[in-house]
Protein backbone atom coordinates (compact mmCIF):
# COMPACT_ATOMS: atom_id res chain seq x y z
CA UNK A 1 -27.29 -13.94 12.00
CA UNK A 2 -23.86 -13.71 10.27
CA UNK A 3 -25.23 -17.08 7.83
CA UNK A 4 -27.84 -14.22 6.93
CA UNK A 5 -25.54 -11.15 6.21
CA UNK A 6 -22.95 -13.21 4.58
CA UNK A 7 -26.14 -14.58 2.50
CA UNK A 8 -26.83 -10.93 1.67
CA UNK A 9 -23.47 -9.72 0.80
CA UNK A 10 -24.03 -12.47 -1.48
CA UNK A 11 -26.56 -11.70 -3.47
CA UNK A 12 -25.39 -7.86 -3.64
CA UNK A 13 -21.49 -8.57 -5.05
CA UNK A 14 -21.67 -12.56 -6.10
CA UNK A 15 -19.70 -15.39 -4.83
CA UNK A 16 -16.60 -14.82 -7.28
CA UNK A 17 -16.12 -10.73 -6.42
CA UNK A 18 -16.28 -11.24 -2.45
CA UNK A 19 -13.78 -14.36 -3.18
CA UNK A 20 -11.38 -12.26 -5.14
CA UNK A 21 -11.69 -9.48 -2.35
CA UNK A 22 -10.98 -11.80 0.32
CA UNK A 23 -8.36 -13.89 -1.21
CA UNK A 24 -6.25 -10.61 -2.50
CA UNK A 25 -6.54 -9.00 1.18
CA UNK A 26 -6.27 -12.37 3.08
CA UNK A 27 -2.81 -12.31 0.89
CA UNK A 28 -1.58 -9.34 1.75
CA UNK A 29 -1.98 -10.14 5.70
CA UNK A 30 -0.42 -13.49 4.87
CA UNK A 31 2.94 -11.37 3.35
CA UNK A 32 4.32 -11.32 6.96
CA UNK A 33 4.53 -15.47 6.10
CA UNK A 34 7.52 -14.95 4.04
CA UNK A 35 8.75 -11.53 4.66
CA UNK A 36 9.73 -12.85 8.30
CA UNK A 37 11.69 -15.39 6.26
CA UNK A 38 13.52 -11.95 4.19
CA UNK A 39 14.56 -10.67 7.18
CA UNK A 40 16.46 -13.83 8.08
CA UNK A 41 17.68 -14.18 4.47
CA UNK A 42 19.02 -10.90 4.61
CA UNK A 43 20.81 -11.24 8.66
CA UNK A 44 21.71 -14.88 8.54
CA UNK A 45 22.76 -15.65 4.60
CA UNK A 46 23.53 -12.31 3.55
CA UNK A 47 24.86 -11.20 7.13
CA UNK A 48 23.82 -7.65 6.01
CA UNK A 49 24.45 -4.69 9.40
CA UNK A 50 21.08 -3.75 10.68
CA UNK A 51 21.54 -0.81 8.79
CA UNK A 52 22.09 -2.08 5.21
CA UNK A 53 18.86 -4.49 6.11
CA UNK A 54 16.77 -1.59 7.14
CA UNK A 55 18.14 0.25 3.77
CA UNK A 56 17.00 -2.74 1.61
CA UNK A 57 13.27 -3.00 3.37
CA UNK A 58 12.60 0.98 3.06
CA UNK A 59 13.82 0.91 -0.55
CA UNK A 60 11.82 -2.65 -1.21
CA UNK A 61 8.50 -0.97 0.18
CA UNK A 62 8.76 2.56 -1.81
CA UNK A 63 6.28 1.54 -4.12
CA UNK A 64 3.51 1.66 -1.63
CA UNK A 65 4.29 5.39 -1.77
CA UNK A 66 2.76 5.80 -5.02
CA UNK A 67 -0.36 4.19 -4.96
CA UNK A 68 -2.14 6.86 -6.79
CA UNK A 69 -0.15 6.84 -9.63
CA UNK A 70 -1.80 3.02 -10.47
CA UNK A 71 -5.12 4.73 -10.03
CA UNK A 72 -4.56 7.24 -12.37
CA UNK A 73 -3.65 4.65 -15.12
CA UNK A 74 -6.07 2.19 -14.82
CA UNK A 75 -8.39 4.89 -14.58
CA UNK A 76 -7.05 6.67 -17.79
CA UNK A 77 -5.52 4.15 -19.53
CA UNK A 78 -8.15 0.67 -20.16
CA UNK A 79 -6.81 -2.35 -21.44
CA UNK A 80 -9.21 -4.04 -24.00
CA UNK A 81 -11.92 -1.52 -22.88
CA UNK A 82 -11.37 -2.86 -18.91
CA UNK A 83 -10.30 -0.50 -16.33
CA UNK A 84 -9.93 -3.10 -13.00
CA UNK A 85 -9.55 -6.79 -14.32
CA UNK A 86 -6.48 -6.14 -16.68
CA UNK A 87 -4.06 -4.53 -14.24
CA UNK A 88 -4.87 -6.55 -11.70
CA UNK A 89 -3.90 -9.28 -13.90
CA UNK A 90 -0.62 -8.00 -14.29
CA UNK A 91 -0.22 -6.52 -10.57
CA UNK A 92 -0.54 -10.24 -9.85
CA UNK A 93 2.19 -11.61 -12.09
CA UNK A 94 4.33 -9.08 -10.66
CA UNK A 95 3.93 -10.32 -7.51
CA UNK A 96 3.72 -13.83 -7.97
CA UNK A 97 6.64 -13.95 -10.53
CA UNK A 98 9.57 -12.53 -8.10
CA UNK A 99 9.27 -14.87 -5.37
CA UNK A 100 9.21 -17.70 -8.05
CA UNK A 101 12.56 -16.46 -9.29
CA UNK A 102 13.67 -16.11 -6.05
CA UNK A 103 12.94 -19.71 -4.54
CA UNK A 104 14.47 -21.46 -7.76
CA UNK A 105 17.76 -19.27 -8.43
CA UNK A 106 20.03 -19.46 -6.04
CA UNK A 107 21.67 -16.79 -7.56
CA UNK A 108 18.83 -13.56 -7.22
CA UNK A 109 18.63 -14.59 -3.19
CA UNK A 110 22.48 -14.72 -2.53
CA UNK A 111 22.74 -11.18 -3.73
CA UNK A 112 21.23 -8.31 -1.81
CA UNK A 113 21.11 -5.85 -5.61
CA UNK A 114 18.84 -8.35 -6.77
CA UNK A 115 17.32 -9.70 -3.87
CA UNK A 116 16.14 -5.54 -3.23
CA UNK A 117 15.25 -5.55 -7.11
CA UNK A 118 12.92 -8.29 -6.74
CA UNK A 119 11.34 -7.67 -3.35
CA UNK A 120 10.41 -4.13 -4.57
CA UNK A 121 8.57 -5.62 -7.92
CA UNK A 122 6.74 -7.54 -5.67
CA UNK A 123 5.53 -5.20 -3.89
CA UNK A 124 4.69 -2.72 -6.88
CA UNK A 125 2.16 -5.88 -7.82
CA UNK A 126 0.83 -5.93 -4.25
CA UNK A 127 0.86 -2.50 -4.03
CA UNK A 128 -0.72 -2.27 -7.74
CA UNK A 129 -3.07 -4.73 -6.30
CA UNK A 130 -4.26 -2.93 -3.09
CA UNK A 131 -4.90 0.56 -5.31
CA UNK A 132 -7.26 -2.01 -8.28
CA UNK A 133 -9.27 -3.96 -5.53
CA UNK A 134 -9.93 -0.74 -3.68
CA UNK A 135 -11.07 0.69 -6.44
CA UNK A 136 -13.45 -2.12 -7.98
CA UNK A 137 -15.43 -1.91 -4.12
CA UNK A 138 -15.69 1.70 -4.48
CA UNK A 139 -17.24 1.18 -8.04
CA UNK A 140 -19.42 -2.03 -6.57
CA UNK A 141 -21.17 -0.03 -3.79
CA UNK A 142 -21.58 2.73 -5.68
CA UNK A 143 -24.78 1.02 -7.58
CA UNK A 144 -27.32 0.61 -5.56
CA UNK A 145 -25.76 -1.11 -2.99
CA UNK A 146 -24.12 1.59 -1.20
CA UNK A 147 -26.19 0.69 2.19
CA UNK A 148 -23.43 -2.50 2.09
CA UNK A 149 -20.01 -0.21 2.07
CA UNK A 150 -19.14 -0.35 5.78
CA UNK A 151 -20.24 -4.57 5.41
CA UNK A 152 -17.38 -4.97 2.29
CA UNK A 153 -14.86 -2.71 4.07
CA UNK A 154 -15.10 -5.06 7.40
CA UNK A 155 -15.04 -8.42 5.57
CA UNK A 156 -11.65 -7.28 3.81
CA UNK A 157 -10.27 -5.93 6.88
CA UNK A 158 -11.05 -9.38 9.13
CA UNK A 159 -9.75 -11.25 5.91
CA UNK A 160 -6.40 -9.21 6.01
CA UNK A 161 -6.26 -10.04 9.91
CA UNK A 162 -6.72 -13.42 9.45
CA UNK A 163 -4.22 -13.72 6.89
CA UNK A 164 -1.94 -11.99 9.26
CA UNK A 165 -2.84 -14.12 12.32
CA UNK A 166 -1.94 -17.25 9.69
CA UNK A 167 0.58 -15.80 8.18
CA UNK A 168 2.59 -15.12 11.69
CA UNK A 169 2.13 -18.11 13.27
CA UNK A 170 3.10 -20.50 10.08
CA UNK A 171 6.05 -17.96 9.16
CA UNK A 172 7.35 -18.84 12.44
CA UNK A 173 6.90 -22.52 12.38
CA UNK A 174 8.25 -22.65 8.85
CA UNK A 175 11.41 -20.88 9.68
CA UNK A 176 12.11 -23.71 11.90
CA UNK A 177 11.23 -26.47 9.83
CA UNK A 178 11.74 -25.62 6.19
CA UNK A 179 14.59 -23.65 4.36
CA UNK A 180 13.72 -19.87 3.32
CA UNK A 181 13.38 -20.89 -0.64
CA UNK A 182 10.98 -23.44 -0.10
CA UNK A 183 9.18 -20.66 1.74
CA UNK A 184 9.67 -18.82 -0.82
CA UNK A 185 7.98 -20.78 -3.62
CA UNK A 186 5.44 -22.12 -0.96
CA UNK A 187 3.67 -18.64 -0.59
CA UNK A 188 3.24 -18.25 -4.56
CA UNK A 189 0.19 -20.43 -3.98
CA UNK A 190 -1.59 -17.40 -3.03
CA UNK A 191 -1.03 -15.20 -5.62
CA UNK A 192 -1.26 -18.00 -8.56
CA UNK A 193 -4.29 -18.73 -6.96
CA UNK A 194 -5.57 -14.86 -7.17
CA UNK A 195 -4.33 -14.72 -10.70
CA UNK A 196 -6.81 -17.88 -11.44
CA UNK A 197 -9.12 -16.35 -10.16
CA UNK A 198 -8.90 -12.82 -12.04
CA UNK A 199 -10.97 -13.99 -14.80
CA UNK A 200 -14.16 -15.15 -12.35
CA UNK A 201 -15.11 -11.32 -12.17
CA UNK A 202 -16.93 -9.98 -15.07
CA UNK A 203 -16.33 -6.40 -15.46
CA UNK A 204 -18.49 -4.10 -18.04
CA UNK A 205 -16.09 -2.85 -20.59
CA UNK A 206 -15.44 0.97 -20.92
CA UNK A 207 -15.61 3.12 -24.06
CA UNK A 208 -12.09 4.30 -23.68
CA UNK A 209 -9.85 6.93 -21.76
CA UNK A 210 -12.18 8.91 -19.36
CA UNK A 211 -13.45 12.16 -21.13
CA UNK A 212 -15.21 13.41 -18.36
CA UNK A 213 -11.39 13.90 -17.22
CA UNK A 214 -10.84 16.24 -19.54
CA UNK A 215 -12.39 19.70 -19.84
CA UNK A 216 -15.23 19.77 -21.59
CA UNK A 217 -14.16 22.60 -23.93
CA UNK A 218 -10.59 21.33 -24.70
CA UNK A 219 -12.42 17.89 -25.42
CA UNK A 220 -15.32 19.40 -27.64
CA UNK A 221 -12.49 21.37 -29.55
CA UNK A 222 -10.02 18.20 -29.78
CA UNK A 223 -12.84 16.42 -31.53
CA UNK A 224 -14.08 18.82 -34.04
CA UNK A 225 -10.13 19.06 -34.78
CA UNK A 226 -9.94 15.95 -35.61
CA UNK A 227 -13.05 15.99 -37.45
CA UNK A 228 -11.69 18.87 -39.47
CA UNK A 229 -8.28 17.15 -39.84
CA UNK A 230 -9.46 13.71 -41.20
CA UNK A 231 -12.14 15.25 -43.26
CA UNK A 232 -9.25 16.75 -46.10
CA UNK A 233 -7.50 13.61 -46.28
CA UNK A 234 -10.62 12.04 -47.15
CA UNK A 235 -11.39 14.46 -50.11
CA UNK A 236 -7.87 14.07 -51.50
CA UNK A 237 -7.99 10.32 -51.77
CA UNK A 238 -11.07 10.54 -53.80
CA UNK A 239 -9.81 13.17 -56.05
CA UNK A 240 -6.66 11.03 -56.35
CA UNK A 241 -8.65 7.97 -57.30
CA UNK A 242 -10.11 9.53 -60.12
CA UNK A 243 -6.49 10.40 -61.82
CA UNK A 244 -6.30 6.74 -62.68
CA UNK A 245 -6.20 3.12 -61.63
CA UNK A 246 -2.67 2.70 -60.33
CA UNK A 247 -2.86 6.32 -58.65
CA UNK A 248 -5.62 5.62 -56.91
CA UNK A 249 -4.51 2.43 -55.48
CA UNK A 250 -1.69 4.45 -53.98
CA UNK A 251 -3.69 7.49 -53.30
CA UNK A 252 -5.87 5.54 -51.25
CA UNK A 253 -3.50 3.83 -49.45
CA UNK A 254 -1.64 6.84 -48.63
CA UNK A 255 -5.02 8.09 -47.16
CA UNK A 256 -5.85 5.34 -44.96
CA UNK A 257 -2.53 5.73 -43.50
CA UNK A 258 -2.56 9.04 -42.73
CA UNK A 259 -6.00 8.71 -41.50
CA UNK A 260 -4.58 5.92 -39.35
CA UNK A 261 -1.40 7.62 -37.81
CA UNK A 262 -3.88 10.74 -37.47
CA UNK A 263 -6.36 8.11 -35.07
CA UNK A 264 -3.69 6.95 -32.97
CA UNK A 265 -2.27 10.31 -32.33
CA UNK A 266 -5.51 11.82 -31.31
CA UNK A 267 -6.05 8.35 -29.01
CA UNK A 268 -2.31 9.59 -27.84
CA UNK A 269 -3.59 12.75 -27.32
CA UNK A 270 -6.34 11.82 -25.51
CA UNK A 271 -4.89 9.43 -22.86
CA UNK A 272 -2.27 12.30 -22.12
CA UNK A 273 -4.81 14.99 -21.49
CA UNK A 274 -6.87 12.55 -19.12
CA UNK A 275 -3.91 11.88 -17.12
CA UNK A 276 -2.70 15.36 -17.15
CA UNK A 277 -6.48 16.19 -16.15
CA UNK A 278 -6.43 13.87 -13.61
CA UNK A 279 -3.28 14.97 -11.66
CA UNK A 280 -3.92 18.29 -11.84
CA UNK A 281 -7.09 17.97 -10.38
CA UNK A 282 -5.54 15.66 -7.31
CA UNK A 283 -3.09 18.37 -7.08
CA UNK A 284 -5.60 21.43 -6.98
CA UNK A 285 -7.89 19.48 -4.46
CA UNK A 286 -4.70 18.54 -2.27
CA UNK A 287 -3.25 22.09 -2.20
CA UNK A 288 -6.37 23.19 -0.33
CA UNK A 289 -5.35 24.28 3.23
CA UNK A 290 -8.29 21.88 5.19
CA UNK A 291 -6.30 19.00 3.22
CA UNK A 292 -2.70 19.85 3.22
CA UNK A 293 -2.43 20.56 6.80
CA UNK A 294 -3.34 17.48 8.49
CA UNK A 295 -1.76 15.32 5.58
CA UNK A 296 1.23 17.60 6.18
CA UNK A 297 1.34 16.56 9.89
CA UNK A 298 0.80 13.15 9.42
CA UNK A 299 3.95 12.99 7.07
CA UNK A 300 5.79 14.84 9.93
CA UNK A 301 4.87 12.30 11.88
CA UNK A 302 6.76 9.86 10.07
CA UNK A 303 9.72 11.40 8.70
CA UNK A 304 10.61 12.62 12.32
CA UNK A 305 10.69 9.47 14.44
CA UNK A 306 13.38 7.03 13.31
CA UNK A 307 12.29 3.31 13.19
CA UNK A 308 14.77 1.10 14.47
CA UNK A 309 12.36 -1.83 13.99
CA UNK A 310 14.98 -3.84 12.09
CA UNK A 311 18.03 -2.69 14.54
CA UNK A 312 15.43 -4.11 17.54
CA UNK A 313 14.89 -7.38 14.99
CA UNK A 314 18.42 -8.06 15.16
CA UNK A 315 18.91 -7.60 18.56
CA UNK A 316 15.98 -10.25 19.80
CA UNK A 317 17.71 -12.73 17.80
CA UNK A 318 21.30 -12.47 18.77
CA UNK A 319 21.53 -10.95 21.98
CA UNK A 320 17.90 -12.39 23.65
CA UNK A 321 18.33 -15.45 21.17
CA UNK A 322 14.44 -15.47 20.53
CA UNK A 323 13.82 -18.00 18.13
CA UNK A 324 11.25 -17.29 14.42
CA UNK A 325 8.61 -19.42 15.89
CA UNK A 326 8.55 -17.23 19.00
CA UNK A 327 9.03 -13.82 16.95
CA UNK A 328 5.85 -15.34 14.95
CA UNK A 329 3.70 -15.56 17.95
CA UNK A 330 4.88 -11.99 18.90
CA UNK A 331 3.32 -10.83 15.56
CA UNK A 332 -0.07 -12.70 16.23
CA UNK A 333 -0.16 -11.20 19.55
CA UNK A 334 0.69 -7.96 17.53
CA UNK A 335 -2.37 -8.38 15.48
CA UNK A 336 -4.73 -8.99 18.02
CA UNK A 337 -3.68 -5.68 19.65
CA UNK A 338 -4.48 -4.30 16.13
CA UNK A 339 -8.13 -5.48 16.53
CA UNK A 340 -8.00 -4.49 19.94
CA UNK A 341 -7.19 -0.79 19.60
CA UNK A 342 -9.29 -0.47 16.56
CA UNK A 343 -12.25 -1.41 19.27
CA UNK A 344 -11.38 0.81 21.92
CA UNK A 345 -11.03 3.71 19.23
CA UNK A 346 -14.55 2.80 18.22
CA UNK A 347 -16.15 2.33 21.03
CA UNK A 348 -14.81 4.74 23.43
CA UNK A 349 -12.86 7.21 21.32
CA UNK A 350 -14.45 8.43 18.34
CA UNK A 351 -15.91 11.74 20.74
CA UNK A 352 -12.40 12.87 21.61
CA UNK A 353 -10.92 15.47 19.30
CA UNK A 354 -8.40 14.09 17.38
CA UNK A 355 -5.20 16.61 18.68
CA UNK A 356 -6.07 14.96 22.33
CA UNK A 357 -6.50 11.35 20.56
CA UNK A 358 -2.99 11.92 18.38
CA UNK A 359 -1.53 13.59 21.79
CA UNK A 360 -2.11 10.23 23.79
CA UNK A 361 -0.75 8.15 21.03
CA UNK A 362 2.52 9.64 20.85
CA UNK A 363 2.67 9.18 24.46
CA UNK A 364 1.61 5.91 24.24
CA UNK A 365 4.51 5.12 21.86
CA UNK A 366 7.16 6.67 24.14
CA UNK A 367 6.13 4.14 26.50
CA UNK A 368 6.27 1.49 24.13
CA UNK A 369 10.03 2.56 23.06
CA UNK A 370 10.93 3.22 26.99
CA UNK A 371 10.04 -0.65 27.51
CA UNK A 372 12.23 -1.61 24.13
CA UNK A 373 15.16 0.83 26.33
CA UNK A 374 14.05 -1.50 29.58
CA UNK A 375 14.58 -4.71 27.83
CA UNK A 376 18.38 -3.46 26.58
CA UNK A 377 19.05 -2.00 29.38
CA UNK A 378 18.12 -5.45 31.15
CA UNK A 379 16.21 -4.39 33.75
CA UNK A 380 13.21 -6.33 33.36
CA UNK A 381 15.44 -9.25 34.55
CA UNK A 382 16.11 -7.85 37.71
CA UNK A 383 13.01 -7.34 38.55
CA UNK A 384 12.37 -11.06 37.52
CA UNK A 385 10.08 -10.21 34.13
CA UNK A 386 11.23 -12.40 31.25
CA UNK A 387 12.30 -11.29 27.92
CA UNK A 388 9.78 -13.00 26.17
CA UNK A 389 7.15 -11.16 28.14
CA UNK A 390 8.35 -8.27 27.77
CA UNK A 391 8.85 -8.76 23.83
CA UNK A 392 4.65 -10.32 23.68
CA UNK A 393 3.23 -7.42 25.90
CA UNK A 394 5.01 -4.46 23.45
CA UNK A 395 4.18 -6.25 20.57
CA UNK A 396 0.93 -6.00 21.53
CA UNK A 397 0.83 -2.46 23.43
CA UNK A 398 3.03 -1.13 20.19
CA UNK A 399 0.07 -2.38 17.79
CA UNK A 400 -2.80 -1.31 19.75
CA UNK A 401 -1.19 2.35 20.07
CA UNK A 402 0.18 2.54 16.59
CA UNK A 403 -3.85 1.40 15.44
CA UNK A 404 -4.64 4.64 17.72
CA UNK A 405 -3.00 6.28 16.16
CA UNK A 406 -3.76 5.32 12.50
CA UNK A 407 -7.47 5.59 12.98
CA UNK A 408 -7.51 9.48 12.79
CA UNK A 409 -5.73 9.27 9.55
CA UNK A 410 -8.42 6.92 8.26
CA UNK A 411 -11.55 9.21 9.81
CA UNK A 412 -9.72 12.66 8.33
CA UNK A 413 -8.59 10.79 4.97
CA UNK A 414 -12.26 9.61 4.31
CA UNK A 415 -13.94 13.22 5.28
CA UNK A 416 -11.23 15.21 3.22
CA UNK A 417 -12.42 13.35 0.14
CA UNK A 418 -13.82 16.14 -2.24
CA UNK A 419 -16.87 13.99 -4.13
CA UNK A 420 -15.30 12.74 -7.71
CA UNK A 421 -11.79 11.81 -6.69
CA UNK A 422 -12.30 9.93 -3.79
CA UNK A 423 -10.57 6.71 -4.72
CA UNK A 424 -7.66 8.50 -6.00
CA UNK A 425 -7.40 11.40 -2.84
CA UNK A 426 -7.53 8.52 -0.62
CA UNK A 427 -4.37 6.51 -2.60
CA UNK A 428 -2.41 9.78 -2.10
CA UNK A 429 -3.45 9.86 1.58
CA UNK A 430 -2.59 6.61 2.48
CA UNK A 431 0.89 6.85 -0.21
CA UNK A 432 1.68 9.60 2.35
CA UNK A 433 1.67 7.65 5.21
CA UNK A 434 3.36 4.89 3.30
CA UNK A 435 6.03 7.67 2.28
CA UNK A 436 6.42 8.90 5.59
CA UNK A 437 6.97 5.44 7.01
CA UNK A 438 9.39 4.36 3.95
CA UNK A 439 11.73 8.32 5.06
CA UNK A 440 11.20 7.06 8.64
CA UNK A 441 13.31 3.84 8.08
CA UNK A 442 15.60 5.48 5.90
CA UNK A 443 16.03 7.79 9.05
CA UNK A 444 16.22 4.68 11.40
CA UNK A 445 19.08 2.83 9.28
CA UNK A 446 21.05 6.22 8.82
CA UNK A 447 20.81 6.62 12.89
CA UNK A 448 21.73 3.03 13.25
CA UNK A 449 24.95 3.33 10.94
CA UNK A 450 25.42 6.66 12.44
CA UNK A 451 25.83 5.36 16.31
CA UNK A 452 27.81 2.45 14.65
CA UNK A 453 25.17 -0.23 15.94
CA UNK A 454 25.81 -3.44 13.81
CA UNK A 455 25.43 -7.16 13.72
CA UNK A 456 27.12 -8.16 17.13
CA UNK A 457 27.37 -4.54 18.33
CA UNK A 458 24.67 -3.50 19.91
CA UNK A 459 26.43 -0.90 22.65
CA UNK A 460 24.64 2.13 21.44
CA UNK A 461 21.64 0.42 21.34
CA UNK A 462 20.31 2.14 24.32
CA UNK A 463 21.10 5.64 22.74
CA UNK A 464 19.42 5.51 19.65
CA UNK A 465 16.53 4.58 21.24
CA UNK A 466 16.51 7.64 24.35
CA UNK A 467 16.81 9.62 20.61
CA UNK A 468 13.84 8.09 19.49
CA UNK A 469 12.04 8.65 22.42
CA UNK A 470 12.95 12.31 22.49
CA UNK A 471 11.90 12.36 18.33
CA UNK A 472 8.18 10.50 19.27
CA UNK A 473 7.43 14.03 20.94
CA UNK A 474 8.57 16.40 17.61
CA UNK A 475 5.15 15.78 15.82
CA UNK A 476 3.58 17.27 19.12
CA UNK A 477 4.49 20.54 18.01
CA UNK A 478 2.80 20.62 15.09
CA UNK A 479 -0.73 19.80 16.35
CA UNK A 480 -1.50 22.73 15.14
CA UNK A 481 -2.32 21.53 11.90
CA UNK A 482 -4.86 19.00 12.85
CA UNK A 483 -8.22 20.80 12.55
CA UNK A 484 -8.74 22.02 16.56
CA UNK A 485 -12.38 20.46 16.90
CA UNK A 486 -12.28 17.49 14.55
CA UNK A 487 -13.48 14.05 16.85
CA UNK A 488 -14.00 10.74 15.13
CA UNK A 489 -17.55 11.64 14.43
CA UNK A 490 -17.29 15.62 13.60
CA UNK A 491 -14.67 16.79 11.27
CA UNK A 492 -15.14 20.67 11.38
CA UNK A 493 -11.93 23.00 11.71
């Protein structure tokens, strides 16, 4: 049975486009391989406060806040006629390139300027990466093989989990065995193996900067303006020609050059107008109330409950001594309650409304924060639990509720779509949760520095997290905004 549908998946997409999809999102699950190996650069080497760590990993990540903005280029702007193949060429380099630097200069990892400068390049290539593979699926089963969407959208999700799953459990064992910049240069296998394998896709060239982008008047009238602006320049060169030999040499040159600086200012032109086309359209379709609103609480979301993720990072190292290979399997087990809530949501979920689904999740994830405040507190001990169980079963609990909680987001993103911008709509909706979730950390290391919680100080660690508890419940509030009847199979307001 799955020989068969793999067989089939096959022959719709070709060997070389479902190897570049699964190697690019198997490599992004596989990131938590060396970023576990970052966050022990920046403790242990750098001995950065939980704070300044948590700073550095919310600025590193703020390109995944601006996904859309890659869309709109590579949708506007082709690269030898080629929308897709081009930048993901170069989102490649740029991720491949900084952890190269990083593993062979000594220098760029001993500083935490550059170290930050690099980490967030990378991720504008994996980011860059994400928006240009999302987007060539979108175009592939839009041709007559839409019946095999749902198919391609599962076989790069269990590829990402997988590389996850892998890319936990080695991070861990590496930690213990290898030093961090031979990690380092070990995981730009990955991405020097997706920039091989860049030119295995064929993609049909385009005829230049989308026009369809552009109103149709404004692009009618830009044409015949150009039409009636070459046309005189033309004329005079011949009349010029006629004046004599040497004149004419000159005349004509002068023509072709103006002609010439004319061209690439229209092609100027052009490429501006798309991408002024283009955003204001995402902005007129996002502005719309039955999009705003639940986008609007989503962000809220975020941006209200600090994450102390880091501050907790710190603290299962020093004060509960948990070793990487340990912290490793807590991220498999983390992944696995991934997959785990992302069933339950599907199979016994999806006829809930989504305020009661969202409403259960936030409770879910006090509970998950009110066993981080049991295992400070250490009460767990007393009532003979061990730290390490308590540390697997919220890793888990915290995944499985956080997927809960994220599936929503996915059903509203993907109904919201107006037809024509989909790709794009859905960048912004997922940059808004990436946004949200980059102001939430900023939050979380501002709280952190604010209650004086540092490397070795951990006394307040108990209080910032009753404040995070009380914060889980501000997005409650504002339920408002999620459309009152909306399940995960009817979207109506």
């Amino acid at each position: 049975m799955m020989i068969h549908w793999f067989k089939q998946l096959r022959s719709a997409f070709g060997v070389a486009f479902l190897w570049l999809v699964c190697l690019i999102y198997f490599t992004q699950g596989f990131r938590s391989f060396v970023w576990t190996a970052v966050s022990y650069q920046l403790k242990d080497r750098l001995q950065l406060s939980p704070s300044a760590s948590q700073f550095v990993f919310s600025v590193a990540f703020f390109p995944w806040s601006i996904k859309p903005l890659y869309g709109i280029i590579s949708d506007c702007i082709p690269i030898g006629g080629k929308k897709r193949t081009p930048y993901l060429v170069i989102s490649t380099v740029l991720s491949l390139v900084p952890w190269l630097l990083l593993g062979l200069d000594s220098t760029s990892r001993s500083s935490s300027l550059y170290l930050m400068i690099f980490l967030t390049v990378q991720n504008l290539g994996s980011a860059m990466a994400d928006v240009v593979i999302d987007a060539m699926i979108a175009e592939a089963v839009r041709i007559e093989k839409s019946s095999f969407a749902g198919d391609l959208q599962s076989v790069s999700w269990f590829a990402m989990a997988v590389g996850g799953i892998c890319g936990s459990l080695l991070g861990g064992y590496a930690l213990t065995n290898l030093n961090i910049e031979t990690i380092f240069l070990l995981f730009t296998v990955l991405p020097a193996l997706q920039l091989l394998s860049c030119p295995l896709v064929e993609e049909i060239p385009s005829n230049g900067p989308l026009p369809e982008l552009l109103d149709s008047d404004e692009f009618e009238e830009k044409k015949s303006k150009m039409n009636n602006d070459t046309h005189p320049d033309t004329k005079n060169s011949n009349t010029r020609r006629r004046k004599g030999q040497k004149k004419g040499k000159k005349g004509a040159s002068s023509g072709k050059s103006e002609t010439h600086k004319k061209q690439s200012k229209s092609l100027a032109s052009k490429l501006f107008q798309s991408l002024k086309a283009a955003a204001l359209e995402l902005c007129r379709a996002f502005k719309q109330p039955i999009i705003l609103r639940p986008m609007a609480w989503f962000f809220i979301a975020h941006i209200t409950v600090p994450n102390l993720s880091t501050v907790m990072f710190y603290y299962q190292t020093e004060v509960l001594q948990l070793d990487a290979s340990f912290l490793g399997t807590a991220r498999v087990v983390g992944w696995l309650g991934l997959m785990l809530g992302t069933f339950i949501y599907n199979r016994y979920l999806t006829n809930m409304t989504l305020r009661k689904s969202l409403l259960f999740a936030h409770i879910g994830l006090s509970i998950t924060i009110l066993l981080d405040m049991t295992l400070v507190s250490r009460a767990n001990v007393g009532y003979g639990v061990s730290d390490k169980t308590m540390v697997l079963f919220g890793s888990a609990l915290g995944d499985a509720i956080n997927q809960l909680k994220f599936m929503p987001f996915l059903i509203l993103s993907g109904r919201l779509c107006p037809p024509g911008i989909e790709g794009t709509l859905f960048a912004l909706f997922m940059s808004i949760n990436n946004l949200g979730n980059t102001v939430g950390s900023f939050m979380g290391a501002g709280l952190a520095s604010l209650l004086g919680i540092s490397s070795g100080s951990f006394e307040n660690m108990f209080v910032g997290l009753a404040i995070q508890v009380f914060c889980t419940y501000i997005p409650v509030l504002f339920l408002f905004l999620i459309p009152k009847e909306a399940t995960g199979v009817s979207a109506s307001s």
